[in-house]
PDB file of N, CA and C in Angstrom:
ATOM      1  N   UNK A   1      93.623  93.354  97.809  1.00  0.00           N
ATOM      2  CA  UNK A   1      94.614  93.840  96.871  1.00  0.00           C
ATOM      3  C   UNK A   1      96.018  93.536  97.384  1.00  0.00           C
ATOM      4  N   UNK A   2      96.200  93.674  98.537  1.00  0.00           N
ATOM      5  CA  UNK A   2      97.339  93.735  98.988  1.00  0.00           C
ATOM      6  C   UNK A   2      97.619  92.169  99.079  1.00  0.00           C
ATOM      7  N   UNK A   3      96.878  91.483  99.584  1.00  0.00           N
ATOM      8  CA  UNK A   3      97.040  89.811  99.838  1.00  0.00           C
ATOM      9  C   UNK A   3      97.345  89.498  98.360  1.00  0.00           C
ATOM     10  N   UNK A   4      97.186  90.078  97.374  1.00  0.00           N
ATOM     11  CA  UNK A   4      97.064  89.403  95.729  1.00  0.00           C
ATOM     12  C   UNK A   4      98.216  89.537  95.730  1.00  0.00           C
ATOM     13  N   UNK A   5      98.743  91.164  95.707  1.00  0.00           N
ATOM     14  CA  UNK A   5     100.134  91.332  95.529  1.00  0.00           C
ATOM     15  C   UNK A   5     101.307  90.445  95.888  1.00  0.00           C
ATOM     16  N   UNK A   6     100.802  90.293  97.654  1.00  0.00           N
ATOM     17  CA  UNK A   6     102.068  89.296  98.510  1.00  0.00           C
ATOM     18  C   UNK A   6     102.068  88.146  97.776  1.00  0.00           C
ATOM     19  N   UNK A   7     100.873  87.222  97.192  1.00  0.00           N
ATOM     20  CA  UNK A   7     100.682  85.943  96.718  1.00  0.00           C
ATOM     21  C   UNK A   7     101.600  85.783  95.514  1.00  0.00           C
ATOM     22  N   UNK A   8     101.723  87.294  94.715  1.00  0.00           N
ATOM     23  CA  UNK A   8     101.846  87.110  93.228  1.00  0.00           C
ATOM     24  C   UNK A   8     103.246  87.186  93.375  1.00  0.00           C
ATOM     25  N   UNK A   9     103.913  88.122  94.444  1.00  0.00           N
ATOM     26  CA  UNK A   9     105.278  87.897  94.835  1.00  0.00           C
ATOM     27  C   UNK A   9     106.254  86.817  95.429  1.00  0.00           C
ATOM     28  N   UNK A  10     105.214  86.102  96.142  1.00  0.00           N
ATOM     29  CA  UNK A  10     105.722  84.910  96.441  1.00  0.00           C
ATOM     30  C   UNK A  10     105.942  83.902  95.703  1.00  0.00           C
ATOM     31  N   UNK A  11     105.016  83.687  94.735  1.00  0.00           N
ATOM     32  CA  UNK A  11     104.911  82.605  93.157  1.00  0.00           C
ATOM     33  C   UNK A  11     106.732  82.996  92.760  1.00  0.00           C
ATOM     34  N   UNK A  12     106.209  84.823  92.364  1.00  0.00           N
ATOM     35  CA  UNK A  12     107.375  84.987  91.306  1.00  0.00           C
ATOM     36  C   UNK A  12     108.850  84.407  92.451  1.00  0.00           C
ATOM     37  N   UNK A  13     108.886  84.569  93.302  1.00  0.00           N
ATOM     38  CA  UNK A  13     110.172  84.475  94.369  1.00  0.00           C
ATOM     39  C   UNK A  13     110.133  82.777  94.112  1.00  0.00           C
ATOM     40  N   UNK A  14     109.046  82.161  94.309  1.00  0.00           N
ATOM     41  CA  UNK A  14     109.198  80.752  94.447  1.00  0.00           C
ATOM     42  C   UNK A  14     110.045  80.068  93.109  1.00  0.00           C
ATOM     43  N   UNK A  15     109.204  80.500  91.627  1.00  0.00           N
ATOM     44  CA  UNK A  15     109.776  80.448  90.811  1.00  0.00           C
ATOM     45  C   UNK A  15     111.417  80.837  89.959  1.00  0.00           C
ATOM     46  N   UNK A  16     111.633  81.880  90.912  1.00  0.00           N
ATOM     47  CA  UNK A  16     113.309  82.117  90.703  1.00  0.00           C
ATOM     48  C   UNK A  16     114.177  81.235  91.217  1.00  0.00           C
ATOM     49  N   UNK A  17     113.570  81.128  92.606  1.00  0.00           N
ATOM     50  CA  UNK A  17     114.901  80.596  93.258  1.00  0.00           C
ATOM     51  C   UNK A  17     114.774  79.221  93.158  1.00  0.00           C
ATOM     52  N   UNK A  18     113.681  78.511  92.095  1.00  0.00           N
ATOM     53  CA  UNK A  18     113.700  76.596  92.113  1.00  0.00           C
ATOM     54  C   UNK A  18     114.900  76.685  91.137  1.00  0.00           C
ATOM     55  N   UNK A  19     115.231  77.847  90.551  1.00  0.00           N
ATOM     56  CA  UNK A  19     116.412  77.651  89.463  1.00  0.00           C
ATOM     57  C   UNK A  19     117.851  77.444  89.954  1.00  0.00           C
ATOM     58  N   UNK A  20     117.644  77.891  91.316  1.00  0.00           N
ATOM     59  CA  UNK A  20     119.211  77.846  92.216  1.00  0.00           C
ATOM     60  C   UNK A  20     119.037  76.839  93.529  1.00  0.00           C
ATOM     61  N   UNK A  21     118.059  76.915  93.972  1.00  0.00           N
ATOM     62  CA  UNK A  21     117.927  76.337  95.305  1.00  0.00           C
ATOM     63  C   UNK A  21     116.367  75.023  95.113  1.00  0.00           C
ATOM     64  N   UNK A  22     116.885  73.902  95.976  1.00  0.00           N
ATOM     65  CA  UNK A  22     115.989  73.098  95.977  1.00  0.00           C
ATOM     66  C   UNK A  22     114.797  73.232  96.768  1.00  0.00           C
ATOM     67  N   UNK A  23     113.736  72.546  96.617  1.00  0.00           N
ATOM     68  CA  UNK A  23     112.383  72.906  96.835  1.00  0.00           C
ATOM     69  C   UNK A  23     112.665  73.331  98.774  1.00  0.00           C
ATOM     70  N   UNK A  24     113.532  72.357  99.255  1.00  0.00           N
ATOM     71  CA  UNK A  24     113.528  72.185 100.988  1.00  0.00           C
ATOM     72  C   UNK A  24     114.152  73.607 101.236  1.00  0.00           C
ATOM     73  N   UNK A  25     114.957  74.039 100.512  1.00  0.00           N
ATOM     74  CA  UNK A  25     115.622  75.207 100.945  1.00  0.00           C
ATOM     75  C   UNK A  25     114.315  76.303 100.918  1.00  0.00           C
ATOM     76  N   UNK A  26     113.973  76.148  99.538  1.00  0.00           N
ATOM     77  CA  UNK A  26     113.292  77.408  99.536  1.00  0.00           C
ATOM     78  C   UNK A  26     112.140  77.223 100.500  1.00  0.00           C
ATOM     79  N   UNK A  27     111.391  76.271 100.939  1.00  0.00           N
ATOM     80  CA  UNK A  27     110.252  76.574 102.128  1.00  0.00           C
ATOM     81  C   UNK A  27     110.661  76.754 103.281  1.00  0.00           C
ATOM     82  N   UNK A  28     112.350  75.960 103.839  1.00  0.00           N
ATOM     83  CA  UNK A  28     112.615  76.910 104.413  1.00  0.00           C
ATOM     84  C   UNK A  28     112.872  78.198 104.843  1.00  0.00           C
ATOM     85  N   UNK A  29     113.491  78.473 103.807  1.00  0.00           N
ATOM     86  CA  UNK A  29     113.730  80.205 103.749  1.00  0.00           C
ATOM     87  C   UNK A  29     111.881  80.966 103.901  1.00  0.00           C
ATOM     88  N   UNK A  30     110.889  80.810 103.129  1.00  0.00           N
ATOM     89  CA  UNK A  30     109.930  81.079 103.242  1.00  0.00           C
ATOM     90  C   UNK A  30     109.373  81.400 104.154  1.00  0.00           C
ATOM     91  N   UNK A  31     109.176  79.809 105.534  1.00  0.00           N
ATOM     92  CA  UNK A  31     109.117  80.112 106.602  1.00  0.00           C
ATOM     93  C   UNK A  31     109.720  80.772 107.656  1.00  0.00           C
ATOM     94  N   UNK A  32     110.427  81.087 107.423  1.00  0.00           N
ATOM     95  CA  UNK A  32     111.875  82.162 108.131  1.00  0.00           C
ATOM     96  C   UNK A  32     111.108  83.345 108.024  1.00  0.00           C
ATOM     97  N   UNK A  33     111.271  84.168 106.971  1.00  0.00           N
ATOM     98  CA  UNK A  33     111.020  85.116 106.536  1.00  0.00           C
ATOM     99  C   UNK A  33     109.777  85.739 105.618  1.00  0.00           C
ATOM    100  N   UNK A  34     108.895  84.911 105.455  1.00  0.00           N
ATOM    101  CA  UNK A  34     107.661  84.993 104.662  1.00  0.00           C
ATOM    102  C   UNK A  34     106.118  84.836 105.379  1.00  0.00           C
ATOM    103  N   UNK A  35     106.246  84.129 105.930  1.00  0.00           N
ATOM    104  CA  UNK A  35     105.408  83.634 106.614  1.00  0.00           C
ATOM    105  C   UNK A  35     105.250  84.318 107.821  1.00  0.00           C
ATOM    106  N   UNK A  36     106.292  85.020 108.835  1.00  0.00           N
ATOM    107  CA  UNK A  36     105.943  85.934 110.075  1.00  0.00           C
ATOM    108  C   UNK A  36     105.608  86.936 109.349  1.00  0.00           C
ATOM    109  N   UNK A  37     105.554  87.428 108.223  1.00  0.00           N
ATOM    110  CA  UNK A  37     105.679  88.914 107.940  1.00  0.00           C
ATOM    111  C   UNK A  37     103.803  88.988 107.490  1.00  0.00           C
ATOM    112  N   UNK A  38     103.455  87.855 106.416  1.00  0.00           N
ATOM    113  CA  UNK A  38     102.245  87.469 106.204  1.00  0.00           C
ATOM    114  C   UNK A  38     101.068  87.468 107.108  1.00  0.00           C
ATOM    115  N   UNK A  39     101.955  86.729 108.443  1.00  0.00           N
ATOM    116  CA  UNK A  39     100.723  86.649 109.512  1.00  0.00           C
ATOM    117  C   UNK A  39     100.889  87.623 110.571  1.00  0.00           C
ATOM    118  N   UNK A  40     101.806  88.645 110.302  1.00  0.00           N
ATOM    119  CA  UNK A  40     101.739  90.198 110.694  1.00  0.00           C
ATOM    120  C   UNK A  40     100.770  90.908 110.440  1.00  0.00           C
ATOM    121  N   UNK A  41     100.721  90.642 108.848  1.00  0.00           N
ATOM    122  CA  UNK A  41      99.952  91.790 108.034  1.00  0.00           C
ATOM    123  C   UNK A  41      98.078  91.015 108.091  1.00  0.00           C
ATOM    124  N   UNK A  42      97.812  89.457 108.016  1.00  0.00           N
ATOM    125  CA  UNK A  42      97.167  89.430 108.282  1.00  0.00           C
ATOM    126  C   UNK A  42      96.418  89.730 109.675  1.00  0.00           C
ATOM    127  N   UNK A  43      97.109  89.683 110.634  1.00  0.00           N
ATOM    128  CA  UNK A  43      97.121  89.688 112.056  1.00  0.00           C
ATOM    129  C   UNK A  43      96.127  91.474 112.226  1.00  0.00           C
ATOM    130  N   UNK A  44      97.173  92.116 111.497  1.00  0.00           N
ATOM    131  CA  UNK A  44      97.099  93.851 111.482  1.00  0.00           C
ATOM    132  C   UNK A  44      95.801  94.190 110.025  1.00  0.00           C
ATOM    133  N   UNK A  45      95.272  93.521 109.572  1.00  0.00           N
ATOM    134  CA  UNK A  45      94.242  93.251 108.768  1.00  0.00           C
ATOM    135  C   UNK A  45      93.138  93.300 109.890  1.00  0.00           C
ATOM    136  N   UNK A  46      93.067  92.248 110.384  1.00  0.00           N
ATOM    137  CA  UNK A  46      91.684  91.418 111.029  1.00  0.00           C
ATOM    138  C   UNK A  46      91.442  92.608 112.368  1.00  0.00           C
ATOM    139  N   UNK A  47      92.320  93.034 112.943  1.00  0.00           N
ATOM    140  CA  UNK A  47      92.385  94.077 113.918  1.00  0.00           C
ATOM    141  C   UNK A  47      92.006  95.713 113.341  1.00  0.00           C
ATOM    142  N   UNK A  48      92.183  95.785 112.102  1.00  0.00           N
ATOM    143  CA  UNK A  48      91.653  97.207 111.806  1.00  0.00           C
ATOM    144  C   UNK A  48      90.361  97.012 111.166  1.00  0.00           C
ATOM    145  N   UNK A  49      89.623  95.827 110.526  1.00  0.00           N
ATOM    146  CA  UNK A  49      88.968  95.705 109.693  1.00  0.00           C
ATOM    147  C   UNK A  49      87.395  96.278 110.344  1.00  0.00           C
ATOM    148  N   UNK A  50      87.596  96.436 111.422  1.00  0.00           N
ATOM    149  CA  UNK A  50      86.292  97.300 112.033  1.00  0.00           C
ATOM    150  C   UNK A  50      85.983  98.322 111.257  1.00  0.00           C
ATOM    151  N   UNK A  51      87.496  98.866 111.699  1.00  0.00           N
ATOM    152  CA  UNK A  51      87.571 100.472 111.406  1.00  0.00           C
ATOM    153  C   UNK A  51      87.122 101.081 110.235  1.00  0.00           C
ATOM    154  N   UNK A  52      87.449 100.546 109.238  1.00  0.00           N
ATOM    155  CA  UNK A  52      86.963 100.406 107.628  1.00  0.00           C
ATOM    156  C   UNK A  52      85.701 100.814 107.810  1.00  0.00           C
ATOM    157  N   UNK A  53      84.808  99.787 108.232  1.00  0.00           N
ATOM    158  CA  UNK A  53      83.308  99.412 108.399  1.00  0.00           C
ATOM    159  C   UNK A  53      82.459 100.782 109.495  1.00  0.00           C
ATOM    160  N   UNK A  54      82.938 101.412 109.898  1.00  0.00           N
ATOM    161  CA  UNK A  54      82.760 102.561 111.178  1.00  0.00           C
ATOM    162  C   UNK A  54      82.504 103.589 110.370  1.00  0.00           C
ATOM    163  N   UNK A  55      80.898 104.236 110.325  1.00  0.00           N
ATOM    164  CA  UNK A  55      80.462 105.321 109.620  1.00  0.00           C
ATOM    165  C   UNK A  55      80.710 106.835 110.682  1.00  0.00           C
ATOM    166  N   UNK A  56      80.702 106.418 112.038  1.00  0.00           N
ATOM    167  CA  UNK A  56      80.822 107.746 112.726  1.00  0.00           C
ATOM    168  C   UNK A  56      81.930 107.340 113.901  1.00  0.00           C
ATOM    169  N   UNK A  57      82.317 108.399 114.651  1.00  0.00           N
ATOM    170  CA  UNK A  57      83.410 107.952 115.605  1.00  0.00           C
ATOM    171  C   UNK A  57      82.508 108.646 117.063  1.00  0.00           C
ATOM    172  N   UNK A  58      83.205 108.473 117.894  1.00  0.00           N
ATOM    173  CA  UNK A  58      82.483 108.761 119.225  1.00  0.00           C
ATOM    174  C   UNK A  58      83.320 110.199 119.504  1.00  0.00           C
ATOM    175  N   UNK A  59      82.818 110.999 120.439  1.00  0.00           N
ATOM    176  CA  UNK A  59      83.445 112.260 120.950  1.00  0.00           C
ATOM    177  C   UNK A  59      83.983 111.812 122.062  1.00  0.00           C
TER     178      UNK A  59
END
């Protein structure tokens, strides 16, 4: 859900700013700021995704 969201935000962001800024700008900017934040959240995904899956906890 959350990966849909970031995807669907990024389209809409991609699509605004081809109206002001050329394609090089905007993947730059992307990678600046889009892309560390993405492979944060995936990063912090793959590291909890145990936890989800964990029916009992230990004492």
């Amino acid at each position: 859900m959350l990966k849909n969201d970031l995807l669907s935000i990024i389209q809409l962001l991609n699509n605004n700013l081809s109206d002001l800024y050329s394609l090089d700008v905007i993947d730059e900017w992307f990678d600046l700021y889009l892309s560390p934040i993405l492979g944060r959240i995936n990063t912090t995904l793959i590291e909890f995704s145990p936890v989800r899956n964990q029916k009992t906890w230990p004492r």
